[in-house]
N, C-alpha and C. Protein backbone atom coordinates (compact mmCIF):
# COMPACT_ATOMS: atom_id res chain seq x y z
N UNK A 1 -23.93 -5.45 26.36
CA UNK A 1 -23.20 -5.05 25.17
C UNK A 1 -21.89 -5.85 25.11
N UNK A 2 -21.51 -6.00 23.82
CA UNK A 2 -20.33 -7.00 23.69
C UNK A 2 -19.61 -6.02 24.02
N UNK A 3 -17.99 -6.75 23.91
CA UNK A 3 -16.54 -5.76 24.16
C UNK A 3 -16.55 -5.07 22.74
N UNK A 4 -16.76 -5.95 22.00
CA UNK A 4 -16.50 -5.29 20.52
C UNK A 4 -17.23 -4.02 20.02
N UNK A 5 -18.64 -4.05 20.38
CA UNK A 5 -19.42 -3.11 20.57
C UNK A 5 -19.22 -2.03 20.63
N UNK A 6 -18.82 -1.92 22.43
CA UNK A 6 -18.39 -1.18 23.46
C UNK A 6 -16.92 -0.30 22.91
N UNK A 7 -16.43 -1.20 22.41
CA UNK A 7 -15.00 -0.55 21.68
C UNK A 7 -15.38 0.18 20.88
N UNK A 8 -16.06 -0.29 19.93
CA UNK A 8 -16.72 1.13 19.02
C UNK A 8 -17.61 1.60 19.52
N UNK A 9 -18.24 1.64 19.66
CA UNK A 9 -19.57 3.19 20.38
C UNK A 9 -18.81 3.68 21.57
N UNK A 10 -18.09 3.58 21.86
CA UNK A 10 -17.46 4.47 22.87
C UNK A 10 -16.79 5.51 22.12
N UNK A 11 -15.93 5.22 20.92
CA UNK A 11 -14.65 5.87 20.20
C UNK A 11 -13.64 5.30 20.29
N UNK A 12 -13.39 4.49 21.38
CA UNK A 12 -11.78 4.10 21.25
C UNK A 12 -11.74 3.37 20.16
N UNK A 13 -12.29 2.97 19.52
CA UNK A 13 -11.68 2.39 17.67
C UNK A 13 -10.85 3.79 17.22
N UNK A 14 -11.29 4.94 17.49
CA UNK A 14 -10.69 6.10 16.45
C UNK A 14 -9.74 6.11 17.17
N UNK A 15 -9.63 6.11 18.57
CA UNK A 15 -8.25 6.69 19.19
C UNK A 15 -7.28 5.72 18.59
N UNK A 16 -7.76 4.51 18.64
CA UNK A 16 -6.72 3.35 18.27
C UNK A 16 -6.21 3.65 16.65
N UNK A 17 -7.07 4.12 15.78
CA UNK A 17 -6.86 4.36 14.36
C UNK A 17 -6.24 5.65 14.07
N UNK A 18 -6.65 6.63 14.90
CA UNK A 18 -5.43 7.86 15.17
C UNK A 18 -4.14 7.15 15.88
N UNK A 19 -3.77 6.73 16.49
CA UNK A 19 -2.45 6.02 17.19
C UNK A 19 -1.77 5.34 15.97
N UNK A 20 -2.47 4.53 15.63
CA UNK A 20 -1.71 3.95 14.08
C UNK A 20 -1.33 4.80 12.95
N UNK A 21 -2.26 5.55 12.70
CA UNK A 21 -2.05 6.42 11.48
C UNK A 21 -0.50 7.62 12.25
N UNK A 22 -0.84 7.85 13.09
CA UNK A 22 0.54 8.73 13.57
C UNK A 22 1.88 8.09 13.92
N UNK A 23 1.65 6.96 14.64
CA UNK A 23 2.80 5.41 14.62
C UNK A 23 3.30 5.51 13.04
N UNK A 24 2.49 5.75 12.07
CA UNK A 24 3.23 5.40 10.78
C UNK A 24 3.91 6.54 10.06
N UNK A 25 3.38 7.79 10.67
CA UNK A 25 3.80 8.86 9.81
C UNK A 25 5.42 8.97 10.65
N UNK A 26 5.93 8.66 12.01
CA UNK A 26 7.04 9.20 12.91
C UNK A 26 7.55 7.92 12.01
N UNK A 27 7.26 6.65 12.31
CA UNK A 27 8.01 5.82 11.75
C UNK A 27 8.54 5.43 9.98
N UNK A 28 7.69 6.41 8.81
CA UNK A 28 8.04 6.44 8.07
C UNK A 28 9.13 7.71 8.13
N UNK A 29 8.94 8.40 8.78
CA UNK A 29 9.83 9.51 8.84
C UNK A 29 11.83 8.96 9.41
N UNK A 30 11.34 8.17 10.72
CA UNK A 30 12.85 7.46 11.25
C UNK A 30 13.08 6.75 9.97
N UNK A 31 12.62 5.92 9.21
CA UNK A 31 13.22 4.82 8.09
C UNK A 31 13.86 5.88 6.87
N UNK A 32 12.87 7.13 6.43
CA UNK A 32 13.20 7.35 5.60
C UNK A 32 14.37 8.66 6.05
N UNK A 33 14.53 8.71 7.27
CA UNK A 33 15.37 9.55 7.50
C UNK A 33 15.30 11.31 7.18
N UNK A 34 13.85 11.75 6.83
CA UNK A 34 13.57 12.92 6.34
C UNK A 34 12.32 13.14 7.19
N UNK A 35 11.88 14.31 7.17
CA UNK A 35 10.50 15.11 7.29
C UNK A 35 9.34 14.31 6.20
N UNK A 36 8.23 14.24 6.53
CA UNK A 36 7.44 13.10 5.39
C UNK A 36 7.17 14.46 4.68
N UNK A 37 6.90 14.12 3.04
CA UNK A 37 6.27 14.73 1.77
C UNK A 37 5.51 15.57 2.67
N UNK A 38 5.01 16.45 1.48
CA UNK A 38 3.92 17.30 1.98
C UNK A 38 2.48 16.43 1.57
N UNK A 39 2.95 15.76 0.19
CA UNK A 39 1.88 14.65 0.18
C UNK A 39 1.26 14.22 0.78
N UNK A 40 2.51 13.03 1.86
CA UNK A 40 2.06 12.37 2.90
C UNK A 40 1.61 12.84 4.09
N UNK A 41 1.55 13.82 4.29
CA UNK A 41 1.00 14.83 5.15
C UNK A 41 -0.60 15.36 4.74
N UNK A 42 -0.93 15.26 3.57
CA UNK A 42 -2.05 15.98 3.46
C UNK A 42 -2.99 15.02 3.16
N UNK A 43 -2.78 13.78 3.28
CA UNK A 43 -3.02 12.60 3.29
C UNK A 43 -3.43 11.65 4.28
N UNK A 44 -1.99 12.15 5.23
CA UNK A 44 -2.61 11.76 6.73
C UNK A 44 -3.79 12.63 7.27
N UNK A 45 -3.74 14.01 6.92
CA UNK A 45 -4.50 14.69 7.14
C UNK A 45 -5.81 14.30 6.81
N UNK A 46 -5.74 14.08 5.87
CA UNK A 46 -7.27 13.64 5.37
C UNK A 46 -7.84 12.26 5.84
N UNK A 47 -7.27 11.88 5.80
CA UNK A 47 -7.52 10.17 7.21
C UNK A 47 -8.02 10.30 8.09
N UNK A 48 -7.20 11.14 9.54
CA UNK A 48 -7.39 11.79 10.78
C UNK A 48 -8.30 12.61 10.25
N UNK A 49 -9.01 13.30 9.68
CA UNK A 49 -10.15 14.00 9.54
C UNK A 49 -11.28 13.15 9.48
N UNK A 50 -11.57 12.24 8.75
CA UNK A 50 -11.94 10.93 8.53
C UNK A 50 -12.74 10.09 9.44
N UNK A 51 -11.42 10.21 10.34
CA UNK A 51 -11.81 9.07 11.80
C UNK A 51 -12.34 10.29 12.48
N UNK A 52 -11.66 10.99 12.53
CA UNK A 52 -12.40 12.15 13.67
C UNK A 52 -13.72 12.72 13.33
N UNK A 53 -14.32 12.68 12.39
CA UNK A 53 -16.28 12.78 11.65
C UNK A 53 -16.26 11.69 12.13
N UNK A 54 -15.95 10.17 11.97
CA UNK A 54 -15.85 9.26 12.73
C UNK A 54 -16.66 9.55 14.26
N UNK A 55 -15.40 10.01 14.84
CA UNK A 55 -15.42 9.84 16.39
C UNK A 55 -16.95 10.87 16.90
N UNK A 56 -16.80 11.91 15.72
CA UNK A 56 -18.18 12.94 16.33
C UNK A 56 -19.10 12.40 16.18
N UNK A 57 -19.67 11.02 14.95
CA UNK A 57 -20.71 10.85 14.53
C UNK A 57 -20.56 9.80 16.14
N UNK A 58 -20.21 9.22 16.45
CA UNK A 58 -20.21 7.57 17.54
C UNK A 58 -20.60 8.85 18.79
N UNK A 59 -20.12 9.72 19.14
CA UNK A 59 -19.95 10.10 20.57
C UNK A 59 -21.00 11.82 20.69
N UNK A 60 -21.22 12.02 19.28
CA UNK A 60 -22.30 13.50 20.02
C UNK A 60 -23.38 13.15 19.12
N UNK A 61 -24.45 14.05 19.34
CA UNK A 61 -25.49 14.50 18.01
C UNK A 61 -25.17 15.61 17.66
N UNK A 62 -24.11 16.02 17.20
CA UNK A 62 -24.16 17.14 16.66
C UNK A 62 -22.86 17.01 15.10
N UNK A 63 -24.58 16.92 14.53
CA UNK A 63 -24.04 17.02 13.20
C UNK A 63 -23.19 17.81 12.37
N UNK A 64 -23.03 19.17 12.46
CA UNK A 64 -22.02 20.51 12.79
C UNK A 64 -21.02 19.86 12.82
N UNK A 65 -20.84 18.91 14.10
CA UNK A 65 -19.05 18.78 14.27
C UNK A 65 -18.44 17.73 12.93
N UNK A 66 -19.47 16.58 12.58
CA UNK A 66 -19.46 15.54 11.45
C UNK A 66 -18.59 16.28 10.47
N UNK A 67 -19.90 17.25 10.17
CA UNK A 67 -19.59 18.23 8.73
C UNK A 67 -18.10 19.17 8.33
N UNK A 68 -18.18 19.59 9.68
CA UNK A 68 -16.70 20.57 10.12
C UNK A 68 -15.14 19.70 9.97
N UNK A 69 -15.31 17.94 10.20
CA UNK A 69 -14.46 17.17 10.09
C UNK A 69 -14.31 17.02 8.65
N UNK A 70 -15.45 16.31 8.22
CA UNK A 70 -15.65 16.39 6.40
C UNK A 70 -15.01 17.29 5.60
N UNK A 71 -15.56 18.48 5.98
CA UNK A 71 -15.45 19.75 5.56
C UNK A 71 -13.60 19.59 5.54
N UNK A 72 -13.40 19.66 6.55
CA UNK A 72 -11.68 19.53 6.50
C UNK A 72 -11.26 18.40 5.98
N UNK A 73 -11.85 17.37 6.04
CA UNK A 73 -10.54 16.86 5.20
C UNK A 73 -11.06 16.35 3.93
N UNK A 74 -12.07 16.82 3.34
CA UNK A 74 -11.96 17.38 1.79
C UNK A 74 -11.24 18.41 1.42
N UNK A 75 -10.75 19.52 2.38
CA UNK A 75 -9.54 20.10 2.02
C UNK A 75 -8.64 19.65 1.87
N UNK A 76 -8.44 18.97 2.84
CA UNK A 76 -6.86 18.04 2.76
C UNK A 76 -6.78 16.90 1.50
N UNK A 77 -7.44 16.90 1.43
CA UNK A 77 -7.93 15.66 0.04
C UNK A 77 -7.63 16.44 -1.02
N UNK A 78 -8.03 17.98 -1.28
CA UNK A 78 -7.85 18.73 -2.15
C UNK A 78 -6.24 19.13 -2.52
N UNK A 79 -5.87 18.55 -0.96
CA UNK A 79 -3.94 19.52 -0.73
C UNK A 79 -3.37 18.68 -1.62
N UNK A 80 -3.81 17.08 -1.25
CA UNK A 80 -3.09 15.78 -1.41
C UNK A 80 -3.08 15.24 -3.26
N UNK A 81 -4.14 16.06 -3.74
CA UNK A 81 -4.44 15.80 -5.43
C UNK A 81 -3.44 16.51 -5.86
N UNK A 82 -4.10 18.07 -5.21
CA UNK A 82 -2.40 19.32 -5.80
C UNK A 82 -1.35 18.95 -5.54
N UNK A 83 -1.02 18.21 -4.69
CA UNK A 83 0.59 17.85 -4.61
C UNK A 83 0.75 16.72 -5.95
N UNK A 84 -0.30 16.01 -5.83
CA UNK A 84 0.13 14.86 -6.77
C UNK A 84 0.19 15.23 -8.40
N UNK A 85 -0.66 16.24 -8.72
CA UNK A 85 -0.80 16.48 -9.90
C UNK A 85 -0.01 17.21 -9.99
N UNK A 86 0.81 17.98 -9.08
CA UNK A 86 2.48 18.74 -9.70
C UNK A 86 3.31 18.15 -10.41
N UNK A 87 3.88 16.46 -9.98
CA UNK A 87 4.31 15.97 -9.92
C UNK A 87 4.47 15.25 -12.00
């Protein structure tokens, strides 16, 4: 198996794509000097839900956990519209 492979079917692609996505939320937070939106929060949320159906589909058979990720962050997808359509 290649490295590249191996990097994904293992999961560490998600860990690496969770590390970034959270690298950006602390560091938009130091620049902008505030707590991030609730927006941007329900947003990240829905990302990290994302990768993590991600990480269940690469590392179990159990489709349950896929769905349960989905499942959540179509909520969060749902948070991230309501915030926007307040606006």
């Amino acid at each position: 198996m290649q490295a590249i492979e191996a990097f994904v079917l293992d999961g560490r692609v998600t860990l690496v794509a969770l590390l970034v996505l959270a690298a950006e939320l602390v560091l938009l937070g130091v620049f902008r000097r505030e707590t991030p939106s609730r927006t941007l929060l329900a947003n990240a949320l829905s990302g990290m839900s994302l990768i993590m159906a991600l990480r269940s589909a690469l590392l179990g058979p159990s489709p349950g956990a896929v769905a349960l990720w989905l499942g959540l962050g179509f909520l969060a997808h749902l948070a991230d519209l309501a915030q926007r359509l307040r606006r």
